[in-house]
N, C-alpha and C. Protein backbone atom coordinates (compact mmCIF):
# COMPACT_ATOMS: atom_id res chain seq x y z
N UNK A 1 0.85 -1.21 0.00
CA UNK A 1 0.00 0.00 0.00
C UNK A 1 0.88 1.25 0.00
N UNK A 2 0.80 2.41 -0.70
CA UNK A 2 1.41 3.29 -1.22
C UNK A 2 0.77 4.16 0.18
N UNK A 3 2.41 4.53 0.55
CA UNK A 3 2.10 5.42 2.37
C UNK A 3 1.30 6.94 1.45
N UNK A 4 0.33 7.70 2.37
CA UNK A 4 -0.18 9.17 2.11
C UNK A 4 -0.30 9.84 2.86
N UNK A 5 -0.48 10.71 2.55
CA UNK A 5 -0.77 11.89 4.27
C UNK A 5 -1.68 11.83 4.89
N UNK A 6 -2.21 11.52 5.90
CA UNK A 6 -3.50 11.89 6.12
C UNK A 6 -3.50 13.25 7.37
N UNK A 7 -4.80 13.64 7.31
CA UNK A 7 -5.18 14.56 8.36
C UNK A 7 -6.43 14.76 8.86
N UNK A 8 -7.17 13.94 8.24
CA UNK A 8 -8.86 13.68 8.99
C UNK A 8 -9.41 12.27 8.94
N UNK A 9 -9.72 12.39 9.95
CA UNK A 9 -10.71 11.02 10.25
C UNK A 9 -11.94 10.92 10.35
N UNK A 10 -12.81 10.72 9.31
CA UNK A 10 -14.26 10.82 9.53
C UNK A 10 -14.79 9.63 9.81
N UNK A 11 -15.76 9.52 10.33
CA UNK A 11 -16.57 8.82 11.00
C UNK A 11 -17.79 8.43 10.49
N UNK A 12 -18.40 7.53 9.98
CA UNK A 12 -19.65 7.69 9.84
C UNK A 12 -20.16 7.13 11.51
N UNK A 13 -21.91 7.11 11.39
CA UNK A 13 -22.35 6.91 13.02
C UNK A 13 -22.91 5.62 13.87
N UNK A 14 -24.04 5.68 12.82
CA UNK A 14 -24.81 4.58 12.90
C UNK A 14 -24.24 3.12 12.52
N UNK A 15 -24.38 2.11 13.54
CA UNK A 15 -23.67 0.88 12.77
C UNK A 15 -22.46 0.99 12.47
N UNK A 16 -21.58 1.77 13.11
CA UNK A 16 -19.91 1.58 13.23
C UNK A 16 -19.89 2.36 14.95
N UNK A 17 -20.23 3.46 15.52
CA UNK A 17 -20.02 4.12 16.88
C UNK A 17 -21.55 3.58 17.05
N UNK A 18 -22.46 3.86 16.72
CA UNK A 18 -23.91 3.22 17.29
C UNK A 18 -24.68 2.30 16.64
N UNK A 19 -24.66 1.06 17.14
CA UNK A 19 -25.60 -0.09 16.56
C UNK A 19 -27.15 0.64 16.78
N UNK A 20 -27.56 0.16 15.87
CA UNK A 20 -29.33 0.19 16.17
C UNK A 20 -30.00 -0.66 15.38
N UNK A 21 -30.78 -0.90 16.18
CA UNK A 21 -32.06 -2.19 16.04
C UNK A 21 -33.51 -1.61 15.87
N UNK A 22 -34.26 -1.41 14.76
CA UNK A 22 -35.14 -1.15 14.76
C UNK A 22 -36.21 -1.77 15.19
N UNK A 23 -36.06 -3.50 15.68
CA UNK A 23 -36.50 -4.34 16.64
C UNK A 23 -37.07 -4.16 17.47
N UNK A 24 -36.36 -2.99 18.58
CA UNK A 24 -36.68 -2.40 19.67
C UNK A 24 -38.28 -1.45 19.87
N UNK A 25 -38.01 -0.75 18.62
CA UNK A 25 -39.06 0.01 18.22
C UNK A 25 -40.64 -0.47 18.02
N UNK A 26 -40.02 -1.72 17.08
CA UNK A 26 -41.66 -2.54 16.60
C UNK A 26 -42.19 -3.01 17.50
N UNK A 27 -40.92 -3.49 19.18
CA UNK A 27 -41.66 -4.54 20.24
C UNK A 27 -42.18 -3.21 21.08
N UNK A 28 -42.16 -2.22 21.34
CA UNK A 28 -42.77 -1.26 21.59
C UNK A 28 -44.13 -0.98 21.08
N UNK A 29 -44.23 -0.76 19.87
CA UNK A 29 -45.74 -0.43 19.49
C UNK A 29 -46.41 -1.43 19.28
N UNK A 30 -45.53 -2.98 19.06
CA UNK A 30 -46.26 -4.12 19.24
C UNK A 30 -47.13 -3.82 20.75
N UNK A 31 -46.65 -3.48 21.93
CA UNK A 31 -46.84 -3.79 22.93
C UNK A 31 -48.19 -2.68 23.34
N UNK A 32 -47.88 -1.81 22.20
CA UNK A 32 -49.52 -0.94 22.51
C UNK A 32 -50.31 -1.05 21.82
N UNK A 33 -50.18 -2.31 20.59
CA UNK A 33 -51.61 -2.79 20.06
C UNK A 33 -50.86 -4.16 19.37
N UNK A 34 -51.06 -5.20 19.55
CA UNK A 34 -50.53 -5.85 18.46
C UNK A 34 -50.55 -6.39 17.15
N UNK A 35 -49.33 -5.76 16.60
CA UNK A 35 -49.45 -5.80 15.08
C UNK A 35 -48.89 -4.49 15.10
N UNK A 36 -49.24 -3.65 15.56
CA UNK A 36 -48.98 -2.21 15.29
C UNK A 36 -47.53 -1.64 14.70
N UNK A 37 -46.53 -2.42 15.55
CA UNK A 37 -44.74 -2.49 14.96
C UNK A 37 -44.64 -2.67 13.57
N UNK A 38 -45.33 -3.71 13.48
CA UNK A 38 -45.68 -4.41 12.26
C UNK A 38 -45.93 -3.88 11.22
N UNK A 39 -46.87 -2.69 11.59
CA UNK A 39 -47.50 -2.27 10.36
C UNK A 39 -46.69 -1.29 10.84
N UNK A 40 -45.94 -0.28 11.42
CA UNK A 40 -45.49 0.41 11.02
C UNK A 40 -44.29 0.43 10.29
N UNK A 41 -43.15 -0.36 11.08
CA UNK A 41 -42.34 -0.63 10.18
C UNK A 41 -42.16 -1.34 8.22
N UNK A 42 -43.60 -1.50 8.67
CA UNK A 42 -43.73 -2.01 6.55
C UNK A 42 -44.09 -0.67 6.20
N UNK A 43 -44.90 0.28 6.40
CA UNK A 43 -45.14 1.45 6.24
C UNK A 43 -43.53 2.32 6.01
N UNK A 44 -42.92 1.85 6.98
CA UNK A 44 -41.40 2.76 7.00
C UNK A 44 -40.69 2.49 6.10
N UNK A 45 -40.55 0.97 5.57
CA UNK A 45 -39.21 0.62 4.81
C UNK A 45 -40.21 0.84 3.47
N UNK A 46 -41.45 0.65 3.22
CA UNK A 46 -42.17 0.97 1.88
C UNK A 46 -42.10 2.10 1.07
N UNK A 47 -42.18 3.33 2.55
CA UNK A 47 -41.99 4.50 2.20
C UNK A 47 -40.17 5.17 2.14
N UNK A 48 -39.57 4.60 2.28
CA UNK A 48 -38.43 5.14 2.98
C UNK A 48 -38.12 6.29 2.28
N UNK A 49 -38.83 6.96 0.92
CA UNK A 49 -38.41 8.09 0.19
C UNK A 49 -38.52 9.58 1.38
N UNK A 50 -39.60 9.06 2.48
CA UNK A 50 -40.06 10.31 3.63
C UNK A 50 -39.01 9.95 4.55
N UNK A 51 -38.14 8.97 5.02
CA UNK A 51 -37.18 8.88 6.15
C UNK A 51 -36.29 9.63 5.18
N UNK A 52 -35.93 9.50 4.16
CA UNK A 52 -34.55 10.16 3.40
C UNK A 52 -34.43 11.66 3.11
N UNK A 53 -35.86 12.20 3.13
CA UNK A 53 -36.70 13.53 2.49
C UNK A 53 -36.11 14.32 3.85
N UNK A 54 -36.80 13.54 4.93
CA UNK A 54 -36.46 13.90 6.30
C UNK A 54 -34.81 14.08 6.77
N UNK A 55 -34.28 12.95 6.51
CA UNK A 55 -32.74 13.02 6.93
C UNK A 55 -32.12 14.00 5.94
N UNK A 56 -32.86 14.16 5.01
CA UNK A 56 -32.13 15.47 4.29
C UNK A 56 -32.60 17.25 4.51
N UNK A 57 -33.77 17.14 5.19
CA UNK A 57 -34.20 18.19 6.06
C UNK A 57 -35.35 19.00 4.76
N UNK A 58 -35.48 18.11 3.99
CA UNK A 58 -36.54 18.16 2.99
C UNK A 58 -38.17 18.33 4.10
N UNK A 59 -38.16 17.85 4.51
CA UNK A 59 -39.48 17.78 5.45
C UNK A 59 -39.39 17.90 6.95
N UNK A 60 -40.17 18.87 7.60
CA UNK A 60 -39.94 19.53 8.81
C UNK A 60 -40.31 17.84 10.00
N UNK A 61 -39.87 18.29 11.19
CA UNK A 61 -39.95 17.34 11.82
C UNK A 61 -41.52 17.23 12.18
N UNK A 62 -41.93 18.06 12.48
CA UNK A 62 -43.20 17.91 12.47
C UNK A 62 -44.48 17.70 11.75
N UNK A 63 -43.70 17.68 10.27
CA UNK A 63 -44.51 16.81 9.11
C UNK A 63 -44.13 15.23 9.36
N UNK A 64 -43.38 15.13 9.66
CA UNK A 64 -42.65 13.56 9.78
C UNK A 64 -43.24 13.14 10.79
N UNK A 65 -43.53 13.66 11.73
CA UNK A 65 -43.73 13.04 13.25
C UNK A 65 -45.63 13.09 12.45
N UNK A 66 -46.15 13.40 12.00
CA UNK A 66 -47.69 14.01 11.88
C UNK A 66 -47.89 12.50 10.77
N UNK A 67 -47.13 12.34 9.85
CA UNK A 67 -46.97 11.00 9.24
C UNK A 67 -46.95 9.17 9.92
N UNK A 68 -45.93 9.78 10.82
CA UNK A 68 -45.66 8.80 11.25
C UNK A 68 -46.74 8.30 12.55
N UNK A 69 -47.33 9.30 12.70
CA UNK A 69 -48.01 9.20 13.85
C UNK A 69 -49.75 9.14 13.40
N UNK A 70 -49.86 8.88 12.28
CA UNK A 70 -51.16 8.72 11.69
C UNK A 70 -50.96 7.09 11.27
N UNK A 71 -49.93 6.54 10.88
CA UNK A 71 -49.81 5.05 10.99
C UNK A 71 -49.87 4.11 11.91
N UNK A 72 -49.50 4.91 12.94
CA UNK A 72 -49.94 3.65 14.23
C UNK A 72 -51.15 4.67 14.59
N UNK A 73 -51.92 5.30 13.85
CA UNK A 73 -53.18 5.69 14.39
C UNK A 73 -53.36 6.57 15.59
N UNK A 74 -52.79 7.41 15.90
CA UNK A 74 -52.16 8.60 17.16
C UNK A 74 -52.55 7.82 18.13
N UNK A 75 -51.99 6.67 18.23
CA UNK A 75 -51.85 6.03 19.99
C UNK A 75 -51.02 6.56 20.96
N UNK A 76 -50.32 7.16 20.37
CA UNK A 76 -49.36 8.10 21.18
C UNK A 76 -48.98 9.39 21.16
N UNK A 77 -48.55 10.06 21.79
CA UNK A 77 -48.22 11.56 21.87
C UNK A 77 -46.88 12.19 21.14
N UNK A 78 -47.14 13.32 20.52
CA UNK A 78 -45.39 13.70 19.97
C UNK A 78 -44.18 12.90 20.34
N UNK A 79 -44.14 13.38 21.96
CA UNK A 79 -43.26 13.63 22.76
C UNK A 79 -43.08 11.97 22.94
N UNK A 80 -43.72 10.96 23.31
CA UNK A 80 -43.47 9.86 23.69
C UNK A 80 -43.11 8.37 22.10
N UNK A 81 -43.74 8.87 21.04
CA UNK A 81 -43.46 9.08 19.91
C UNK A 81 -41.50 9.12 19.57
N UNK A 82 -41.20 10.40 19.65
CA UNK A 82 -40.00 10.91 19.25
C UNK A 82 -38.78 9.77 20.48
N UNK A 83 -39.62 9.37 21.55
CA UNK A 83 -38.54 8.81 22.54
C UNK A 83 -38.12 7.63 21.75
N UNK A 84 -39.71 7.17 21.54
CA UNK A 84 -39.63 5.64 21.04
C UNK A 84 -38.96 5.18 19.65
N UNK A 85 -38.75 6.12 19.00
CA UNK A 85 -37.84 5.95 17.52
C UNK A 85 -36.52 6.44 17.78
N UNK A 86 -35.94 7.03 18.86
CA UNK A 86 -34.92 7.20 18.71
C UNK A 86 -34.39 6.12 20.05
N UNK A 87 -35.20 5.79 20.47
CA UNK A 87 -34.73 4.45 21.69
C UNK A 87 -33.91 3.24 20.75
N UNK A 88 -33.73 3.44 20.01
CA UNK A 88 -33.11 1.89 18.89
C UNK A 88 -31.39 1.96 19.37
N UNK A 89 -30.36 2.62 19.89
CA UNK A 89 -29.08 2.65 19.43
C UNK A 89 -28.36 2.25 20.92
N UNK A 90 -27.43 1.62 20.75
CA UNK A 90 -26.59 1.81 22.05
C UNK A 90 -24.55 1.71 21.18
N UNK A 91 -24.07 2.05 22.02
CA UNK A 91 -22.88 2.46 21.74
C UNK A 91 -21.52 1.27 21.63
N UNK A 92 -20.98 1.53 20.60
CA UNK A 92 -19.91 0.03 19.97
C UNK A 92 -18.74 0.67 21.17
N UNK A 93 -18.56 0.10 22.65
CA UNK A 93 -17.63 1.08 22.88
C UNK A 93 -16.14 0.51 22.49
N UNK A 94 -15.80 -0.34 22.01
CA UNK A 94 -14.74 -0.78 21.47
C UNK A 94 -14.11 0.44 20.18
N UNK A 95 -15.10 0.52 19.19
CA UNK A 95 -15.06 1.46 18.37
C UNK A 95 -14.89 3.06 19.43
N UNK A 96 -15.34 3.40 19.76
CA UNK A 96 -15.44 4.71 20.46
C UNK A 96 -14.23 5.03 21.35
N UNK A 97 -13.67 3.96 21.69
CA UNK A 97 -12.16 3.99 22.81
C UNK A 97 -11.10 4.24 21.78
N UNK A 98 -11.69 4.25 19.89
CA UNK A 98 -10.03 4.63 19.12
C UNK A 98 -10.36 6.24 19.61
N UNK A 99 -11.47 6.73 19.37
CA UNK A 99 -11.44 7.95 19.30
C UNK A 99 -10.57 9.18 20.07
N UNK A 100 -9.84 8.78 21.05
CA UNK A 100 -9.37 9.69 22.10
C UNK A 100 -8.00 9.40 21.56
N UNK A 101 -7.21 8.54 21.40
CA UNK A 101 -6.38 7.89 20.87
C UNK A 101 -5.67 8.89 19.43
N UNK A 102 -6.65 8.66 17.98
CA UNK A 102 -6.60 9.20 17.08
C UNK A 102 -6.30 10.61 17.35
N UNK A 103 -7.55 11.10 17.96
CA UNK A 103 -7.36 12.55 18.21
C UNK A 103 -6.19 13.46 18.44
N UNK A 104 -5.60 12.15 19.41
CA UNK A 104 -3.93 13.12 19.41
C UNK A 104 -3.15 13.76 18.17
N UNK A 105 -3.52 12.82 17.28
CA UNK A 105 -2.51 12.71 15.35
C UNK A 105 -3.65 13.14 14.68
N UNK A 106 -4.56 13.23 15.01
CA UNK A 106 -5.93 13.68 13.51
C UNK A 106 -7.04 14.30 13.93
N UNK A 107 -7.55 15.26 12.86
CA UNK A 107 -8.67 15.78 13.27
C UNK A 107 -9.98 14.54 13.02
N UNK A 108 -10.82 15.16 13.77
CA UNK A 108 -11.95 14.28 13.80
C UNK A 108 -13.31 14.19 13.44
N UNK A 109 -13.99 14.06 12.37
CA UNK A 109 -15.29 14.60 11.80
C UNK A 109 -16.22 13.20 11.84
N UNK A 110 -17.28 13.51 11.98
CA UNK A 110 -18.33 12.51 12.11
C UNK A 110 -19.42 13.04 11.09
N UNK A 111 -19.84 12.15 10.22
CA UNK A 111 -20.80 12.38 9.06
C UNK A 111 -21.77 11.31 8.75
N UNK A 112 -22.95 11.63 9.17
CA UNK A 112 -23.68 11.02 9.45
C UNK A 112 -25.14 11.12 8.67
N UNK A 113 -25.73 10.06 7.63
CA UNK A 113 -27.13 10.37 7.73
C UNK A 113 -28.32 9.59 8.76
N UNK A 114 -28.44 11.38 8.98
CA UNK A 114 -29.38 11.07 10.41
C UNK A 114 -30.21 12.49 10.27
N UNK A 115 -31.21 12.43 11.27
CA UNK A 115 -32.22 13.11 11.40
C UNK A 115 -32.54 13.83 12.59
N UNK A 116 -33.12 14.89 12.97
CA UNK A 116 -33.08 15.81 14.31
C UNK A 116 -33.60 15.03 15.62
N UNK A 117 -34.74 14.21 14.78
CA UNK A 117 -35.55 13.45 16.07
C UNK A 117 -34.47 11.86 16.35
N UNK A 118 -33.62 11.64 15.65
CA UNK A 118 -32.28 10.67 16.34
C UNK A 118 -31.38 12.09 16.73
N UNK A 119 -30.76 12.71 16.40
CA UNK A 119 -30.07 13.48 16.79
C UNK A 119 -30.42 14.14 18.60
N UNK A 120 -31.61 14.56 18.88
CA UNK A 120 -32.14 14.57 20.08
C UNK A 120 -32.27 14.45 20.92
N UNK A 121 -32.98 12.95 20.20
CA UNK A 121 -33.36 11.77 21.68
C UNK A 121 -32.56 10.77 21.87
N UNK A 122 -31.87 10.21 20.77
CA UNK A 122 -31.00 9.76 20.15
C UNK A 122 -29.79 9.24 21.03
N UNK A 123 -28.74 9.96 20.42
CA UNK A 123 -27.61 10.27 20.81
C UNK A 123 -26.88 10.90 20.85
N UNK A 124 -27.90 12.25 21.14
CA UNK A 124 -26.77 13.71 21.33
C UNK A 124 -25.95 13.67 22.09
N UNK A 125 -26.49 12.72 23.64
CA UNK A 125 -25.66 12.75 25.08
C UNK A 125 -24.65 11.98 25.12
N UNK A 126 -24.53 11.28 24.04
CA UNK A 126 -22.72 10.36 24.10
C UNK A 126 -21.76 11.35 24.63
N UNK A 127 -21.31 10.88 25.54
CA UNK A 127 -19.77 11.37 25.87
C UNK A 127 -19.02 11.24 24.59
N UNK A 128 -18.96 10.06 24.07
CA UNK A 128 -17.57 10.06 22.86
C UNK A 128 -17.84 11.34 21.97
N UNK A 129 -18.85 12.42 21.69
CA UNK A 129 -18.96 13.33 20.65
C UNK A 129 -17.92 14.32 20.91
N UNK A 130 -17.96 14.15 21.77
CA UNK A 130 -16.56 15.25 22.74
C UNK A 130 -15.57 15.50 21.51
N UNK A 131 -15.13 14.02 20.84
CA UNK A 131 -13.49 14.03 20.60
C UNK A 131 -13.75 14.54 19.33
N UNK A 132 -15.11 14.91 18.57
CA UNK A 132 -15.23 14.96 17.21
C UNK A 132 -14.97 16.48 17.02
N UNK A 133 -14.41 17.44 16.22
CA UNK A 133 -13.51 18.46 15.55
C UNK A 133 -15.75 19.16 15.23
N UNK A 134 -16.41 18.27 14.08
CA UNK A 134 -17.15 18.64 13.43
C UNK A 134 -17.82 17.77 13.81
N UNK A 135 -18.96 17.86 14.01
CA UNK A 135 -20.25 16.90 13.14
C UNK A 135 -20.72 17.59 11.87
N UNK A 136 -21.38 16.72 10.74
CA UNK A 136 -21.56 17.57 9.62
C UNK A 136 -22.95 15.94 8.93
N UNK A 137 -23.99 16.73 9.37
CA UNK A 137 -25.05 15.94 10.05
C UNK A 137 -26.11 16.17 8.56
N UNK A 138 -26.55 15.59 7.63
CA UNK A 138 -27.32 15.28 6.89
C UNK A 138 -28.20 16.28 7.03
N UNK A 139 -29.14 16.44 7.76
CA UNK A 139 -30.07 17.26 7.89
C UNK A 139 -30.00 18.62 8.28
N UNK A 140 -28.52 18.97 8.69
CA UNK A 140 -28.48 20.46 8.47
C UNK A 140 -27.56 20.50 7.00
N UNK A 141 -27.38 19.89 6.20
CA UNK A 141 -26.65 20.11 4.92
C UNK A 141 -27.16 20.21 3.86
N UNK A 142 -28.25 19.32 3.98
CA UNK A 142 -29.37 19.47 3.03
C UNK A 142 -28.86 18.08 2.42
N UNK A 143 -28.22 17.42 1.96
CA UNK A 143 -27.77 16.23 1.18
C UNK A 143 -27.85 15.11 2.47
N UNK A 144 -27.47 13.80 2.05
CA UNK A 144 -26.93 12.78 2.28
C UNK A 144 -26.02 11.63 1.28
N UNK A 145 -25.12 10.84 2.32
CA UNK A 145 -24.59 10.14 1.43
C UNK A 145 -24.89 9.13 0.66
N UNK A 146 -24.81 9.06 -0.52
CA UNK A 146 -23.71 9.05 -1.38
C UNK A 146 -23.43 10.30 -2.06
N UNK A 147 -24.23 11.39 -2.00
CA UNK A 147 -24.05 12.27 -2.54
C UNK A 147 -23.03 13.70 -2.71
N UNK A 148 -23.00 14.14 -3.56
CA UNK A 148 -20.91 14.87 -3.28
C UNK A 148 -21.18 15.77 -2.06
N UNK A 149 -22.16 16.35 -1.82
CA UNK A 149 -22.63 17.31 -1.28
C UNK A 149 -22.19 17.43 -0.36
N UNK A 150 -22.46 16.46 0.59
CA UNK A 150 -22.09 15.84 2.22
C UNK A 150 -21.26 16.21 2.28
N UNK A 151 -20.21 14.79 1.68
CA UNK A 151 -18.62 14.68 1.43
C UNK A 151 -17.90 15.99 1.34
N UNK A 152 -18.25 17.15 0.28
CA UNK A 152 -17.37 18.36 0.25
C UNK A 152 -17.97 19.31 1.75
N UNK A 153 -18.92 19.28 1.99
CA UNK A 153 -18.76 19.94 3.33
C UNK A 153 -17.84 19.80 4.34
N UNK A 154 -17.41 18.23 4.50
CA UNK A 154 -16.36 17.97 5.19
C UNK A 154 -15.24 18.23 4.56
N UNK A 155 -14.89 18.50 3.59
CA UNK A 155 -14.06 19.14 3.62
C UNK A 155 -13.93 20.42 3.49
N UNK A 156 -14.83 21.33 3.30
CA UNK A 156 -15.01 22.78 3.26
C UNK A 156 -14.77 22.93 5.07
N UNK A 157 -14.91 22.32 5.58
CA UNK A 157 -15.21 22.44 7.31
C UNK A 157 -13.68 22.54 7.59
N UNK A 158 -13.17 21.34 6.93
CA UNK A 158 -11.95 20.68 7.51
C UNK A 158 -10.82 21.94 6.89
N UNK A 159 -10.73 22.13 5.30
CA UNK A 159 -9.96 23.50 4.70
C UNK A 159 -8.64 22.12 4.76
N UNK A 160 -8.87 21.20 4.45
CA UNK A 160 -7.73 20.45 3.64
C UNK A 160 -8.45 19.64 2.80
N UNK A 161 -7.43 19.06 1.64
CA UNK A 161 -7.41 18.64 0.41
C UNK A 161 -7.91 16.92 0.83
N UNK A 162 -8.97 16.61 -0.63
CA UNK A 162 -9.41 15.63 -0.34
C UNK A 162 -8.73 14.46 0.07
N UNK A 163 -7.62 14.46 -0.86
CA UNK A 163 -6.73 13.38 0.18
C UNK A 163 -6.49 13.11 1.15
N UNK A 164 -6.21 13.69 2.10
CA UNK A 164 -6.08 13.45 3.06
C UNK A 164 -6.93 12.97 4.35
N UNK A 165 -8.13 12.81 3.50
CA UNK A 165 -9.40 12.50 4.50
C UNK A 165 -9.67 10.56 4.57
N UNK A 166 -9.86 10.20 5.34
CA UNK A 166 -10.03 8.68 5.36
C UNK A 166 -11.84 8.49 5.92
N UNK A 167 -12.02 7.74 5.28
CA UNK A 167 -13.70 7.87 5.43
C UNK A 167 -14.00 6.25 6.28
N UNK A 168 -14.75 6.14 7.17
CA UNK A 168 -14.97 4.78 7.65
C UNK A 168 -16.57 4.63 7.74
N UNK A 169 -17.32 4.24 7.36
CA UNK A 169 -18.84 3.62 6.85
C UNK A 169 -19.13 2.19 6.87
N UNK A 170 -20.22 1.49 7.21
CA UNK A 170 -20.71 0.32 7.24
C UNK A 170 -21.14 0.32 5.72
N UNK A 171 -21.50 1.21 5.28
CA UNK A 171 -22.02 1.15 4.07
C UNK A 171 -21.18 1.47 2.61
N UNK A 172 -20.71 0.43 2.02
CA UNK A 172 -19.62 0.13 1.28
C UNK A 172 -19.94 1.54 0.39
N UNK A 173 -20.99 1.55 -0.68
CA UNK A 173 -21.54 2.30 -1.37
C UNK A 173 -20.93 4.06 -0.93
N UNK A 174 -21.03 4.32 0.44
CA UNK A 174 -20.83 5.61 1.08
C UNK A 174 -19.37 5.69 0.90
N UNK A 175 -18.39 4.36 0.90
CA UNK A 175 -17.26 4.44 1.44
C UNK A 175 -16.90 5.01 -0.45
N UNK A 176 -17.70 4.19 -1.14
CA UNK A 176 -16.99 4.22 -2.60
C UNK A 176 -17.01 5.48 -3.38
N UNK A 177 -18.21 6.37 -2.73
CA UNK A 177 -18.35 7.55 -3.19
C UNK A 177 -17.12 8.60 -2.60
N UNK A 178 -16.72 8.28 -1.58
CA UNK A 178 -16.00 9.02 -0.75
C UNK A 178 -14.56 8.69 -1.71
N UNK A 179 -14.15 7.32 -1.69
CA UNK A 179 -13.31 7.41 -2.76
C UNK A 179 -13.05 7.87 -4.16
N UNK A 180 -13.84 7.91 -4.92
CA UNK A 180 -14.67 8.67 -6.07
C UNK A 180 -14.15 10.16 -6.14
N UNK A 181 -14.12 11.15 -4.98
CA UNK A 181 -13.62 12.35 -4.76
C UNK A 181 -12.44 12.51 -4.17
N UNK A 182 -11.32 11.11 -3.84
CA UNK A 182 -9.81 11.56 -3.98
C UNK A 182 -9.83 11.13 -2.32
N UNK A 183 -11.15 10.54 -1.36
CA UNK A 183 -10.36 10.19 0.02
C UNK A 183 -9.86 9.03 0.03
N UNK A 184 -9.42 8.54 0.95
CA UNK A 184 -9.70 6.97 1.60
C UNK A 184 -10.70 6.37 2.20
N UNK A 185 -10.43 5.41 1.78
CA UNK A 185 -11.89 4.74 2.93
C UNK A 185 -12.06 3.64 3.32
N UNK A 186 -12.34 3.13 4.20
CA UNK A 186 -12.46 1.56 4.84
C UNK A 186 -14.04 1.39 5.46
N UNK A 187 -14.37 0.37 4.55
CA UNK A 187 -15.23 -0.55 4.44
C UNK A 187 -15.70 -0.92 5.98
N UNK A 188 -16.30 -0.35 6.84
CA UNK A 188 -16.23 -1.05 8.51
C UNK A 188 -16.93 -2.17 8.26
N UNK A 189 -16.41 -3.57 9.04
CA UNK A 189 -17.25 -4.67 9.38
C UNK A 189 -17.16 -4.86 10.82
N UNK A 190 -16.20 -4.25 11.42
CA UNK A 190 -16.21 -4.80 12.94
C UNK A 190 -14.81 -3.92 13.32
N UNK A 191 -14.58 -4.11 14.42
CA UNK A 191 -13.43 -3.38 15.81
C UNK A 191 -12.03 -4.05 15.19
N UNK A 192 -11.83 -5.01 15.27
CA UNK A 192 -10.79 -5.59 14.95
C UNK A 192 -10.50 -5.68 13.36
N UNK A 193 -11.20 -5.59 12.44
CA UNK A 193 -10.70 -5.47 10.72
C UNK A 193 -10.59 -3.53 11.06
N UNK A 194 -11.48 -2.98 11.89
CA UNK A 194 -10.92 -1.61 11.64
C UNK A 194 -9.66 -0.92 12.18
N UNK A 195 -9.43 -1.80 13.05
CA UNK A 195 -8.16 -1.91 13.72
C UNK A 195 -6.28 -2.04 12.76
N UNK A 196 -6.87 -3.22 11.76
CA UNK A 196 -5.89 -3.63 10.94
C UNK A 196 -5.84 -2.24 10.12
N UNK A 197 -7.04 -1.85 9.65
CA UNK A 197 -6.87 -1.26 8.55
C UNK A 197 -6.57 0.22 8.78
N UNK A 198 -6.53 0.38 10.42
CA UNK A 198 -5.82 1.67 10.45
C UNK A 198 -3.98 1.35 10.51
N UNK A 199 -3.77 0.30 11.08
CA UNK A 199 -2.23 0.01 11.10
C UNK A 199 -1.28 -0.12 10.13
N UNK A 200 -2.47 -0.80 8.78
CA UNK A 200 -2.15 -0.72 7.97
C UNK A 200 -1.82 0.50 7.12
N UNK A 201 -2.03 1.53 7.65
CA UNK A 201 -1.87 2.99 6.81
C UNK A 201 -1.00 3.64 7.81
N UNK A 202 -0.72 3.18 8.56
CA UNK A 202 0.20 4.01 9.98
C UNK A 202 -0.16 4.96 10.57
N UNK A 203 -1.69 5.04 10.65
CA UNK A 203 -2.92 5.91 11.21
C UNK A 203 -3.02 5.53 12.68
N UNK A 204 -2.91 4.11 13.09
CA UNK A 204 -2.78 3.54 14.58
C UNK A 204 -1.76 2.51 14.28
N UNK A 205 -0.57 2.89 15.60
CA UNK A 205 0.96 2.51 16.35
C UNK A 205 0.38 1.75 17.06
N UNK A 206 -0.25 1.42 17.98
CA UNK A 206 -0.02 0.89 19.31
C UNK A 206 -0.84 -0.48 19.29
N UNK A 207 -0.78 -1.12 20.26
CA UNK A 207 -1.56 -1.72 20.27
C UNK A 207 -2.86 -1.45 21.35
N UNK A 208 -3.96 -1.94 20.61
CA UNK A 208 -5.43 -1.33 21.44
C UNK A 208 -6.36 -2.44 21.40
């Protein structure tokens, strides 16, 4: 592998720093009518053009929540609503312990498509956000990834050259676009292949 410079480390969020299970969600509204999970989540993945509209800030939260909340038939309230969709995530802390680490040698950006009502209730309160330089969050950008849009914000944020940016995503597709415009990128499947594949670039010395 041909050594390069680097100077940013972006992050994607979901499913590399936060697993989430939309599981959680359906046994919830299962539990206030049953079936109800059920039908909402076929409603969600059917429609998903309004989760994407949304994560791109195309549609106010309160059109989204007024949607979403006419499918399980207003059994519930805004407020208890917004808990229960963003209750899905808990934290990879294996992944999250490089972060303090890196930080010493690299800046740190997190890019994420996500939405205000995860952003919120979510996982605004992670401690690990601490170590991040930027967030550069889908729904205040107006784009999401795969699209260039995202991608050059982080680097308009960052004010260095695309090279030097290393992109890490569960979602190969995100990683390939990112390559496409001159970064790096690694493919995340887990703690330990992301591990190699920073050593392998001389991004992480030590052992962790």
């Amino acid at each position: 592998m041909i050594k390069r410079k680097y100077s940013v480390i972006v992050f994607d969020l979901g499913n590399v720093l936060i697993p989430f299970d939309y599981n959680i969600l359906i046994e919830k509204f299962n539990g206030i009518e049953p079936g109800l999970g059920n039908k909402f989540i076929e409603y969600y993945r059917s429609n998903y053009s309004i989760h994407r509209d949304f994560e791109r800030g195309f549609i106010s939260e309160k059109e989204f929540i007024s949607k979403m909340l006419c499918v399980i038939d207003n059994r519930i309230d805004t407020n208890t609503f917004c808990k229960y969709y963003a209750d899905i995530f808990r934290v990879n802390k294996e992944v999250a312990s490089l972060l303090p680490i890196l930080k010493n040698n690299y800046k740190l950006f997190l890019l994420s498509n996500t939405d205000s009502i995860h952003q919120k209730y979510g996982w605004q309160q992670y401690d690990f956000l601490k170590h991040f330089d930027e967030l550069i969050l889908s729904h205040k950008i107006g784009a999401v990834k795969p699209e260039e849009k995202i991608y050059r914000a982080v680097e308009k944020s960052s004010g260095l050259p695309a090279e030097e940016h290393i992109f890490i995503d569960d979602v190969e597709e995100y990683v390939n676009a990112a390559k496409k415009l001159g970064w790096d990128g690694i493919h995340f499947i887990n703690y330990n292949s992301l591990v190699e594949e920073l050593k392998l670039r001389d991004v992480l010395k030590i052992n962790v």
